[in-house]
N, C-alpha and C. Protein backbone atom coordinates (compact mmCIF):
# COMPACT_ATOMS: atom_id res chain seq x y z
N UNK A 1 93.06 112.61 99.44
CA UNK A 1 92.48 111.43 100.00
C UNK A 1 93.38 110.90 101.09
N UNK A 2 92.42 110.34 102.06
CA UNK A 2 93.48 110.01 103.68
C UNK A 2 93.10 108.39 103.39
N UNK A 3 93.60 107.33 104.05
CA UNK A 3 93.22 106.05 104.30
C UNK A 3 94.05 105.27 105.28
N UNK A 4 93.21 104.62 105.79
CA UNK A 4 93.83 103.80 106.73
C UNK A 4 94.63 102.76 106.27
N UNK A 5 95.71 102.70 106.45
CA UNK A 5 97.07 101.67 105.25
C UNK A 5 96.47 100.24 106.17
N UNK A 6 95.96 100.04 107.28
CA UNK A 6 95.35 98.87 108.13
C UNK A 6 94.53 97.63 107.51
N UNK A 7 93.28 98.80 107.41
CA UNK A 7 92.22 98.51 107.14
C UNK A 7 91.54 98.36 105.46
N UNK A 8 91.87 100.16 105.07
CA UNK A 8 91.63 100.24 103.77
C UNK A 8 90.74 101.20 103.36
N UNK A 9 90.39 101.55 105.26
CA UNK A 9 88.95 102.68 105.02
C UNK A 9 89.22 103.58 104.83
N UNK A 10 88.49 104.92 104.08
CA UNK A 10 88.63 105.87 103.75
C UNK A 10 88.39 106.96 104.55
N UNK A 11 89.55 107.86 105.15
CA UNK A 11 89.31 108.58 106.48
C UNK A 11 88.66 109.89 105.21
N UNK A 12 89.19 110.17 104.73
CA UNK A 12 89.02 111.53 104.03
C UNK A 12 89.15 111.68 102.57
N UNK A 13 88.07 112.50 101.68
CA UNK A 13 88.41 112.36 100.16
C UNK A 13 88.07 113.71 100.12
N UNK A 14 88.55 114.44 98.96
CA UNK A 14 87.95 115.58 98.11
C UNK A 14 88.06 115.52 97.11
N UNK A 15 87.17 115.23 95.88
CA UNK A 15 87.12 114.91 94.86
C UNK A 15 86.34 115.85 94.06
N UNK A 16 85.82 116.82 94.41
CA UNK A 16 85.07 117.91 93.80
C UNK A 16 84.92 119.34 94.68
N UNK A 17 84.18 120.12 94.15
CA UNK A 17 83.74 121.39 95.06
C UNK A 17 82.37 121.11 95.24
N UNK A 18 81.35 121.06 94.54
CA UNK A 18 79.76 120.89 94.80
C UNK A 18 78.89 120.06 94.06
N UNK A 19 78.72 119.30 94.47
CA UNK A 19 78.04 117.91 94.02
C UNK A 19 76.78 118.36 93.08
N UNK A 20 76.06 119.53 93.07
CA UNK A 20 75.13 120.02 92.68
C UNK A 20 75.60 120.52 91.52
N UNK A 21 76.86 120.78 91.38
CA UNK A 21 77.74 121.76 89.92
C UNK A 21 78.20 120.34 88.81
N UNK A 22 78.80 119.55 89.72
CA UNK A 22 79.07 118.22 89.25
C UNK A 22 79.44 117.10 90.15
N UNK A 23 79.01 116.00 89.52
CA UNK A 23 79.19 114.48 89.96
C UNK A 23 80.51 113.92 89.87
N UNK A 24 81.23 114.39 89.05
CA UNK A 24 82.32 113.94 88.70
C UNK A 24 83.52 114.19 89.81
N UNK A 25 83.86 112.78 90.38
CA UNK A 25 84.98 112.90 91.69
C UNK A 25 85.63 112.60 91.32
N UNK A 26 87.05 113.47 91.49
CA UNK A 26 88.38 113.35 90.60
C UNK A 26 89.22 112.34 91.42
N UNK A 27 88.99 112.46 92.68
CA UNK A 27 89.80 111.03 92.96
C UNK A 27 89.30 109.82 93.11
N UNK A 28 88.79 109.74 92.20
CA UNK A 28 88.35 108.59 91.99
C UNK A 28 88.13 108.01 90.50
N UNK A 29 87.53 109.10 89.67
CA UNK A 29 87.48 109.14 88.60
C UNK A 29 87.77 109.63 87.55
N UNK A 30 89.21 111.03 88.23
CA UNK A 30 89.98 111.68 87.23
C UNK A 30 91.37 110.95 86.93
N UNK A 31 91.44 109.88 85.81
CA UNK A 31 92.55 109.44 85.17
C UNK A 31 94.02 110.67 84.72
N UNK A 32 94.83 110.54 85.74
CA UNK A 32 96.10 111.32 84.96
C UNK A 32 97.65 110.35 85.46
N UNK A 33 98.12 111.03 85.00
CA UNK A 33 99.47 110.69 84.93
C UNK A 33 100.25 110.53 86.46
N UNK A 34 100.80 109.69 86.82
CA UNK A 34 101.02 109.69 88.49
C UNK A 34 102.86 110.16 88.18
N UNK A 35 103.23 110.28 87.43
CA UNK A 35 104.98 111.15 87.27
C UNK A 35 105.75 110.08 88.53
N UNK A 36 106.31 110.65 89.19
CA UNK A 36 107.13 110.40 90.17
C UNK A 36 106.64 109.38 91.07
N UNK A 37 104.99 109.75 91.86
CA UNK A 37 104.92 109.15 92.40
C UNK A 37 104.84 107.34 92.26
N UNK A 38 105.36 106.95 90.78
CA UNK A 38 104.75 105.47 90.49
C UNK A 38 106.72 104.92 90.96
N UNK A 39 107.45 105.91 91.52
CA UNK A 39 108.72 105.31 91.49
C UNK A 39 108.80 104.39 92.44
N UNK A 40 108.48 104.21 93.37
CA UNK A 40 108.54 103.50 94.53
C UNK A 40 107.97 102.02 94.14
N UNK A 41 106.81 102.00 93.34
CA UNK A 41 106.49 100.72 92.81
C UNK A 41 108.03 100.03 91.89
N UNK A 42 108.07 100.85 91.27
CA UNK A 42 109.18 100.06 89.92
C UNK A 42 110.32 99.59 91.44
N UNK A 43 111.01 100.46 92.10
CA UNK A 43 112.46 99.96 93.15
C UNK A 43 111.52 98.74 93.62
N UNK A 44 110.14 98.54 94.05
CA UNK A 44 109.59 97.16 94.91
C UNK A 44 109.61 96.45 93.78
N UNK A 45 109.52 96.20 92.41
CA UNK A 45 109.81 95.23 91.72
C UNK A 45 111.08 95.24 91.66
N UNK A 46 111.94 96.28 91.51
CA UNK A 46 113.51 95.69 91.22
C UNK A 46 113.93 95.02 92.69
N UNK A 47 113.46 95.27 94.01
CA UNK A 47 113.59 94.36 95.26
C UNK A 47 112.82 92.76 95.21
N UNK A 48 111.60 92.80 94.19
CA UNK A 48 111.43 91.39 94.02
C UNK A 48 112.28 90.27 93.02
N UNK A 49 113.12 91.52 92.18
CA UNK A 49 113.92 90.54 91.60
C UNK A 49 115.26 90.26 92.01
N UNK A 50 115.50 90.65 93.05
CA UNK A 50 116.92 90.06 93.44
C UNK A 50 117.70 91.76 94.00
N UNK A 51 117.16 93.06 93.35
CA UNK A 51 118.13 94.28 93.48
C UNK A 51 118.09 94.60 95.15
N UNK A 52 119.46 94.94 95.72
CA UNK A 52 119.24 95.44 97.22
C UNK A 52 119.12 96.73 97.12
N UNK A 53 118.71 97.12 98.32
CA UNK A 53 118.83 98.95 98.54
C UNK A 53 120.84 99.04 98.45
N UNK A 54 121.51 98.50 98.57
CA UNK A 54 122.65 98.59 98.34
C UNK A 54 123.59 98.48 96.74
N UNK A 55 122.66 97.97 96.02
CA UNK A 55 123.31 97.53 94.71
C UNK A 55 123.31 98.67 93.77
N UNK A 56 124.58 98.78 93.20
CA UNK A 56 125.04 100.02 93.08
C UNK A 56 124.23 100.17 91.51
N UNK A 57 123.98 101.53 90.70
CA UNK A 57 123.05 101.56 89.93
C UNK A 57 123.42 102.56 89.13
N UNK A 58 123.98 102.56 87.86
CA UNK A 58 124.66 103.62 87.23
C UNK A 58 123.28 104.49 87.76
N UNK A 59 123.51 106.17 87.42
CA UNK A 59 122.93 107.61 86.93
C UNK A 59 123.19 108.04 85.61
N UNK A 60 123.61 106.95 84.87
CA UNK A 60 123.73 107.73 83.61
C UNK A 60 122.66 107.23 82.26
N UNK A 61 122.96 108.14 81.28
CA UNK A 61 121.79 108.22 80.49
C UNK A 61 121.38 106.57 79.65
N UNK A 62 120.15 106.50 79.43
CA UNK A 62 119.66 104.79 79.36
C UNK A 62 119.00 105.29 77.48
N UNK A 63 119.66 104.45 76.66
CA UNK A 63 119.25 105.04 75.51
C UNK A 63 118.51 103.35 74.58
N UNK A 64 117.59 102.70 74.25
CA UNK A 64 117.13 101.58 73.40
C UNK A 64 116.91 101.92 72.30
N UNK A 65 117.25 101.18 71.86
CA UNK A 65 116.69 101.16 70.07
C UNK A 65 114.91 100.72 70.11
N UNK A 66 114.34 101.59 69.44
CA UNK A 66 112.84 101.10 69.07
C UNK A 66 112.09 100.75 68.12
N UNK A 67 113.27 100.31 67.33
CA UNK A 67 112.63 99.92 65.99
C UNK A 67 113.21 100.60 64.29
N UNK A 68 113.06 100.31 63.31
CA UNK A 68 113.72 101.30 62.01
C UNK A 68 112.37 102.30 62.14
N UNK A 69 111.15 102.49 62.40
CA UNK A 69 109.73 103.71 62.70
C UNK A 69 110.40 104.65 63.61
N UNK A 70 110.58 104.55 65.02
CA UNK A 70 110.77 105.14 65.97
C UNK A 70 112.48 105.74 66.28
N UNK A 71 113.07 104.58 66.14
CA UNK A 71 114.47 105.04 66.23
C UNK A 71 115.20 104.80 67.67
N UNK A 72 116.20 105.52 68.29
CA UNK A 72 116.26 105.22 69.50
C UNK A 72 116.28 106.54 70.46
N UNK A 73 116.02 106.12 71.67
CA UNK A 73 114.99 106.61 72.82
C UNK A 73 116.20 106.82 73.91
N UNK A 74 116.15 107.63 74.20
CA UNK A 74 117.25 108.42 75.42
C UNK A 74 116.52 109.49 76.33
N UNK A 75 116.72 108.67 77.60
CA UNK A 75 115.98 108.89 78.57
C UNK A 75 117.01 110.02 79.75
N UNK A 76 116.65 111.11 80.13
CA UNK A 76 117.63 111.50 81.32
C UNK A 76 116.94 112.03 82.39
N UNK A 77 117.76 112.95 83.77
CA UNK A 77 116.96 113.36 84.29
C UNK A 77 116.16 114.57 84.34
N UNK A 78 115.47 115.12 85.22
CA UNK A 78 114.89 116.33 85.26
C UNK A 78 115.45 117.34 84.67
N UNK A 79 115.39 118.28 84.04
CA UNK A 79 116.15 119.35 84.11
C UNK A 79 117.35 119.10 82.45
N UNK A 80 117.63 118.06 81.96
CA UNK A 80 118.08 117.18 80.99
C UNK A 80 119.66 116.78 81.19
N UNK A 81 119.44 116.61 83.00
CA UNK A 81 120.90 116.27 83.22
C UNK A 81 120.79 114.74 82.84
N UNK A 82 122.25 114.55 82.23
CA UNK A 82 122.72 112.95 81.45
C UNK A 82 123.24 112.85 82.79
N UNK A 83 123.14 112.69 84.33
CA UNK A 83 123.87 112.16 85.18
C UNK A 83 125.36 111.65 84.98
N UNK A 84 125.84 110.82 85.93
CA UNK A 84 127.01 110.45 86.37
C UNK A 84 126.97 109.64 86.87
N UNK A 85 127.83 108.48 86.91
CA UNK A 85 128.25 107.57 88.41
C UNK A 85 127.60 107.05 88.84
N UNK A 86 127.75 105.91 89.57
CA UNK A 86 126.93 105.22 90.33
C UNK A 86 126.50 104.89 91.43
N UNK A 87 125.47 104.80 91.87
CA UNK A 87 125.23 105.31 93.11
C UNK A 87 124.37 103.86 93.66
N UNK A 88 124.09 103.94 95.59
CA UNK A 88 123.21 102.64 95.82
C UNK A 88 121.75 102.93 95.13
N UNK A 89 121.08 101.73 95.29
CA UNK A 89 119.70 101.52 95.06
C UNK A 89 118.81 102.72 95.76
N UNK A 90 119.03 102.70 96.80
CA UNK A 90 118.06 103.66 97.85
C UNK A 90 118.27 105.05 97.64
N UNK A 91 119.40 105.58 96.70
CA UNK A 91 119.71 107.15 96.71
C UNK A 91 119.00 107.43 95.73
N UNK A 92 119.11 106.39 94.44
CA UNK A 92 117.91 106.85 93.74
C UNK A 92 116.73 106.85 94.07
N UNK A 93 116.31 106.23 95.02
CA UNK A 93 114.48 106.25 95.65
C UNK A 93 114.62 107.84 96.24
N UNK A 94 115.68 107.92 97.02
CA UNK A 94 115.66 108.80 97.87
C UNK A 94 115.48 110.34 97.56
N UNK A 95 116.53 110.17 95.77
CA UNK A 95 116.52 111.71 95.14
C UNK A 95 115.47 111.44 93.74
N UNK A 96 114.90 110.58 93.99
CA UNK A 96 114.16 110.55 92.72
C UNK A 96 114.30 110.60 91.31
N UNK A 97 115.57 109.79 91.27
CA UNK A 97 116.24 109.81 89.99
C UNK A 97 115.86 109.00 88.85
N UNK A 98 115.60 109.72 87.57
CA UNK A 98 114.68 109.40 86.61
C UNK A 98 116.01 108.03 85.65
N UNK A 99 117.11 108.41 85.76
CA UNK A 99 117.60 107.53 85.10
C UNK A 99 118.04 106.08 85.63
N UNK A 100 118.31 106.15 87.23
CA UNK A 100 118.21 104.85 88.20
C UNK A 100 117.14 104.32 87.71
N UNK A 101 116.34 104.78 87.70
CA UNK A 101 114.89 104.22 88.08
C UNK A 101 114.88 103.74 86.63
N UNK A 102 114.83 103.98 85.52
CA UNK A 102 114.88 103.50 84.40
C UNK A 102 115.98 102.39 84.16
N UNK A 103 117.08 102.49 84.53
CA UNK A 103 117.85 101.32 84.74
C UNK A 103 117.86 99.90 85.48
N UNK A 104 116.85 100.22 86.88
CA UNK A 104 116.15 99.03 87.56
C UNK A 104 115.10 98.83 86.53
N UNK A 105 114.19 99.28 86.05
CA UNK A 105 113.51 99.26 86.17
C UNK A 105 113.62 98.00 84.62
N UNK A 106 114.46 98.03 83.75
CA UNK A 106 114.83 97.47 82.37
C UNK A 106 115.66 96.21 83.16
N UNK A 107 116.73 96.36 84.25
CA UNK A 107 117.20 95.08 84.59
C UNK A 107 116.33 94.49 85.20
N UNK A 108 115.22 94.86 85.52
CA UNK A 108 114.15 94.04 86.71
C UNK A 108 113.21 93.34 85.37
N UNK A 109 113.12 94.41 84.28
CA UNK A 109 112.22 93.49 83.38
C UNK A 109 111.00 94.43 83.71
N UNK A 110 110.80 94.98 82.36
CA UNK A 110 109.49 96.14 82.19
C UNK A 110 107.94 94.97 82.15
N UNK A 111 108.18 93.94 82.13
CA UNK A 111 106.64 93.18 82.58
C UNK A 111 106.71 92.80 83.79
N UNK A 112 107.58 92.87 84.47
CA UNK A 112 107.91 92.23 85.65
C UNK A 112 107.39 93.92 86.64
N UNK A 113 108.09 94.86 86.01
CA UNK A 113 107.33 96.22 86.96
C UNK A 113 105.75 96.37 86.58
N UNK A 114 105.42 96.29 85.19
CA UNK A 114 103.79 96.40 84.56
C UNK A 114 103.20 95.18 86.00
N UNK A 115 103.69 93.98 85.92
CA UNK A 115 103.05 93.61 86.75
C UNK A 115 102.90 93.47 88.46
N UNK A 116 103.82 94.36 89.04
CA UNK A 116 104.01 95.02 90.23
C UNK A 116 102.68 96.03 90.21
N UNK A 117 102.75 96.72 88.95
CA UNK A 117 101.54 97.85 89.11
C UNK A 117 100.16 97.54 89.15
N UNK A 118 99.96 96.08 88.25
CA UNK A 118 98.93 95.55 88.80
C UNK A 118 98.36 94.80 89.80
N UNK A 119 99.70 94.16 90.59
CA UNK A 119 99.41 93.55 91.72
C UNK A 119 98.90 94.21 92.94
N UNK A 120 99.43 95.87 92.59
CA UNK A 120 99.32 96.66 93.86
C UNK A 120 97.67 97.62 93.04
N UNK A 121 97.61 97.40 92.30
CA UNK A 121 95.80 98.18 91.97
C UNK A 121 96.32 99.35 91.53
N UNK A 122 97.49 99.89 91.01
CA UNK A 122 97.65 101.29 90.03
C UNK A 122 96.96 100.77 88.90
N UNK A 123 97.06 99.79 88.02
CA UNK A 123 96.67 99.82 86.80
C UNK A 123 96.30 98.44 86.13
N UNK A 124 94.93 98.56 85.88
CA UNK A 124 94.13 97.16 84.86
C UNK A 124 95.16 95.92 84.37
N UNK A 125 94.87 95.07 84.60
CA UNK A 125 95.67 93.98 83.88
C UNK A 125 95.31 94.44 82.46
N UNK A 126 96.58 94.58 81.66
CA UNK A 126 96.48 95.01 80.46
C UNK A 126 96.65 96.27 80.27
N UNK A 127 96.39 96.76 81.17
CA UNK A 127 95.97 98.70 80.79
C UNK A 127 97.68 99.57 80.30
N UNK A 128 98.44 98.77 81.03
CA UNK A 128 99.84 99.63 80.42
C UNK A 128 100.93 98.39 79.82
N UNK A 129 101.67 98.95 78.51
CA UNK A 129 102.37 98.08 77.82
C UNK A 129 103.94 98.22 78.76
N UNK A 130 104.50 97.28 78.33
CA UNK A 130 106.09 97.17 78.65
C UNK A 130 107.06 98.39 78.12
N UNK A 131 106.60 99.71 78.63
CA UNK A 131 107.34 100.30 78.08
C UNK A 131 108.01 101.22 78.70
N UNK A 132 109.47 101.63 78.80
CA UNK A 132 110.14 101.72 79.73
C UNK A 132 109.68 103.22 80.31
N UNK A 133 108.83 104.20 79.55
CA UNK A 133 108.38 105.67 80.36
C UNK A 133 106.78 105.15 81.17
N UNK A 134 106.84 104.32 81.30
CA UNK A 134 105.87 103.83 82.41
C UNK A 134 106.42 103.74 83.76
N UNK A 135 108.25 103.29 83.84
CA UNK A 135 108.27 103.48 85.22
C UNK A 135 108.56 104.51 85.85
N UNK A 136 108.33 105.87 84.68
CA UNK A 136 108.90 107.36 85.01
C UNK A 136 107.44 107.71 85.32
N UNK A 137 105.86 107.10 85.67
CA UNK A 137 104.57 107.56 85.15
C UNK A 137 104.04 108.07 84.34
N UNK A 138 104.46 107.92 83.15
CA UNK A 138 103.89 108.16 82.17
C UNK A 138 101.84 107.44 81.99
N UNK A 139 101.53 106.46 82.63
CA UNK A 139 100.57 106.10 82.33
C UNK A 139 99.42 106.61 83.14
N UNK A 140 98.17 106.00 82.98
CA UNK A 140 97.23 107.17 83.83
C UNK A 140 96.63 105.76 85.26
N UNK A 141 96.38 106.84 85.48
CA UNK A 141 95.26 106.21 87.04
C UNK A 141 95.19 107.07 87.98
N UNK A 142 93.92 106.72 88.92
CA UNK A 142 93.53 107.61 89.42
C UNK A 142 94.79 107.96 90.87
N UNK A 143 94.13 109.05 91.76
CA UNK A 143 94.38 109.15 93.10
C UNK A 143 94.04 108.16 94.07
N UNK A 144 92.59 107.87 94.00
CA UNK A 144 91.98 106.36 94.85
C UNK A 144 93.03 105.26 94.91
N UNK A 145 93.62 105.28 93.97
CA UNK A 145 93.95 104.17 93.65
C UNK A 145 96.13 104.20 93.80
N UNK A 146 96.84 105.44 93.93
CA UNK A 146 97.84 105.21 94.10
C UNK A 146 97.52 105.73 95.29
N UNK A 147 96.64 106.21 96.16
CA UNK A 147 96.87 106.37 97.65
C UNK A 147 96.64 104.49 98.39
N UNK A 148 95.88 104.14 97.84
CA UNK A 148 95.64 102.53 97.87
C UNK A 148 96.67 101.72 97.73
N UNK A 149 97.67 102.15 96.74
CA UNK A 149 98.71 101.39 96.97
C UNK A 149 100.15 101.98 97.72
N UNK A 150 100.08 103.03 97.91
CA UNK A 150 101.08 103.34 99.00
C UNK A 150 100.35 103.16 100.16
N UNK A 151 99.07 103.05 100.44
CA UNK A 151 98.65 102.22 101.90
C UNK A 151 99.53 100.77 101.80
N UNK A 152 99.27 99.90 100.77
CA UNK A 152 99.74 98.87 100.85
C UNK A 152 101.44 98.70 101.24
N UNK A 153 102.10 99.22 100.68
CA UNK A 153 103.44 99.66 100.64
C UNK A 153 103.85 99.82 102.58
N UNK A 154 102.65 100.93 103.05
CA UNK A 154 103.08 101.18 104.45
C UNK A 154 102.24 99.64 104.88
N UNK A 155 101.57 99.00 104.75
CA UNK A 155 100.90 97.81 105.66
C UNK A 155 101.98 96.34 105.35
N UNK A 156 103.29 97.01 105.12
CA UNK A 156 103.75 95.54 104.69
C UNK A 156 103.42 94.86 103.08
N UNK A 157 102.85 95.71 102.21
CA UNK A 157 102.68 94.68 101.20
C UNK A 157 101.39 93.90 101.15
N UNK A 158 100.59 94.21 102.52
CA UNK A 158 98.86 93.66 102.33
C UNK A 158 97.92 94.97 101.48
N UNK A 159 97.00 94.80 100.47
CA UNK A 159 96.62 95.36 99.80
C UNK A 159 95.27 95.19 100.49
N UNK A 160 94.52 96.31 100.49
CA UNK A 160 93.09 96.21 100.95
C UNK A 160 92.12 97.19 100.18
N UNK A 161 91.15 96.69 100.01
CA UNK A 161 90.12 97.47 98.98
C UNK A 161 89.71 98.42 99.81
N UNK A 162 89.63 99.47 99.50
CA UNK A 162 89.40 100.94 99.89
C UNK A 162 87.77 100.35 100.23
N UNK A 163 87.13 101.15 101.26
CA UNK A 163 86.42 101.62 101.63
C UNK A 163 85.48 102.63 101.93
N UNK A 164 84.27 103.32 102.36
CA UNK A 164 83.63 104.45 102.23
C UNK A 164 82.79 104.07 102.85
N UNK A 165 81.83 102.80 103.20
CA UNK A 165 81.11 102.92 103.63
C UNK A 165 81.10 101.59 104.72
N UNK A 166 81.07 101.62 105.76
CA UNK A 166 81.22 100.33 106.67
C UNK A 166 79.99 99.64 106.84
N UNK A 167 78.96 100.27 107.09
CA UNK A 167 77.34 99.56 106.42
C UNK A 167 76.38 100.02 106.79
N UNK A 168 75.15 99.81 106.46
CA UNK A 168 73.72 100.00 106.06
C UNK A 168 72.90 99.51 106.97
N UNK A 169 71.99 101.00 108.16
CA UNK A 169 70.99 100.10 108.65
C UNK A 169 69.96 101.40 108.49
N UNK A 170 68.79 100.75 108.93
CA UNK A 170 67.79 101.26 109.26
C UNK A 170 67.54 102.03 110.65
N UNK A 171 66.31 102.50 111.04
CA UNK A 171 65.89 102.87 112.38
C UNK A 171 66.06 101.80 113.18
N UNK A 172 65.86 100.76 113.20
CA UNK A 172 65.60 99.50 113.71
C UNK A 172 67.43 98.34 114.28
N UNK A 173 68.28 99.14 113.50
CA UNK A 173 69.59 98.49 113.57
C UNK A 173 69.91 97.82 112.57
């Protein structure tokens, strides 16, 4: 899917192979997991709470207690490196680091990112809990809808409802 980050209109979608085989348009209406790409939302909430692209941000492993049921939860990066050291704000945007990003993402306050995701149209008021593998994407939503909000992201932070059709006339105009 293409869109104008401007406007909101929709230059280009592919959401199926043949409309005649099926109706079902995946970007629009195939719910999955957005992984990586939801990182950029969580760093714009840790920038609404005070974090700079400069503020330095351990890489190392982020472990909570979840209860006497669950137990506790240790999070690392790709590959199951426990990182190192600390690094600025922006290197983790930059290398996509799963344990930065989990560390803003708990000092920024996991309702405080849930509600970044809904301000920008990834996900239903309500639809995802405070829980810290949400700011790794763990939760679902469509394509429509995180290309919609990285439009917003490039327009400055103005959010605009996607588009498809600019309007309706007849023979007559």
């Amino acid at each position: 899917m293409a869109e104008d980050t401007h406007t909101g209109r929709i230059l280009a979608m592919q959401g199926g192979f043949d409309f005649r085989l099926s109706d079902f348009n995946r970007a629009t209406q195939a719910e999955r997991q957005p992984g990586s790409t939801i990182k950029p939302f969580v760093y714009a909430a840790g920038l609404d709470a005070g974090i700079t692209p400069a503020t330095m941000v351990p890489d190392s492993q982020y472990c909570y207690y979840q209860g006497s049921n669950l137990g506790e939860k240790c999070f690392s990066n790709f590959g199951g490196s426990r990182g190192g050291g600390e690094y600025p704000m922006r290197y983790g945007l930059e290398q996509s680091k799963n344990l930065m990003t989990v560390h803003i993402a708990m000092d920024t306050g996991m309702e405080n990112v849930i509600n970044t995701f809904e301000a920008m149209g990834i996900a239903d008021e309500g639809a995802y809990e405070p829980y810290p593998a949400f700011a790794l994407g763990a939760g679902d939503t469509t394509v429509m809808r995180m290309v919609n909000a990285y439009a917003a992201l490039a327009n400055h932070g103005r959010l605009n409802e996607p588009t498809v059709i600019d309007y309706v006339q007849d023979r007559d105009g």
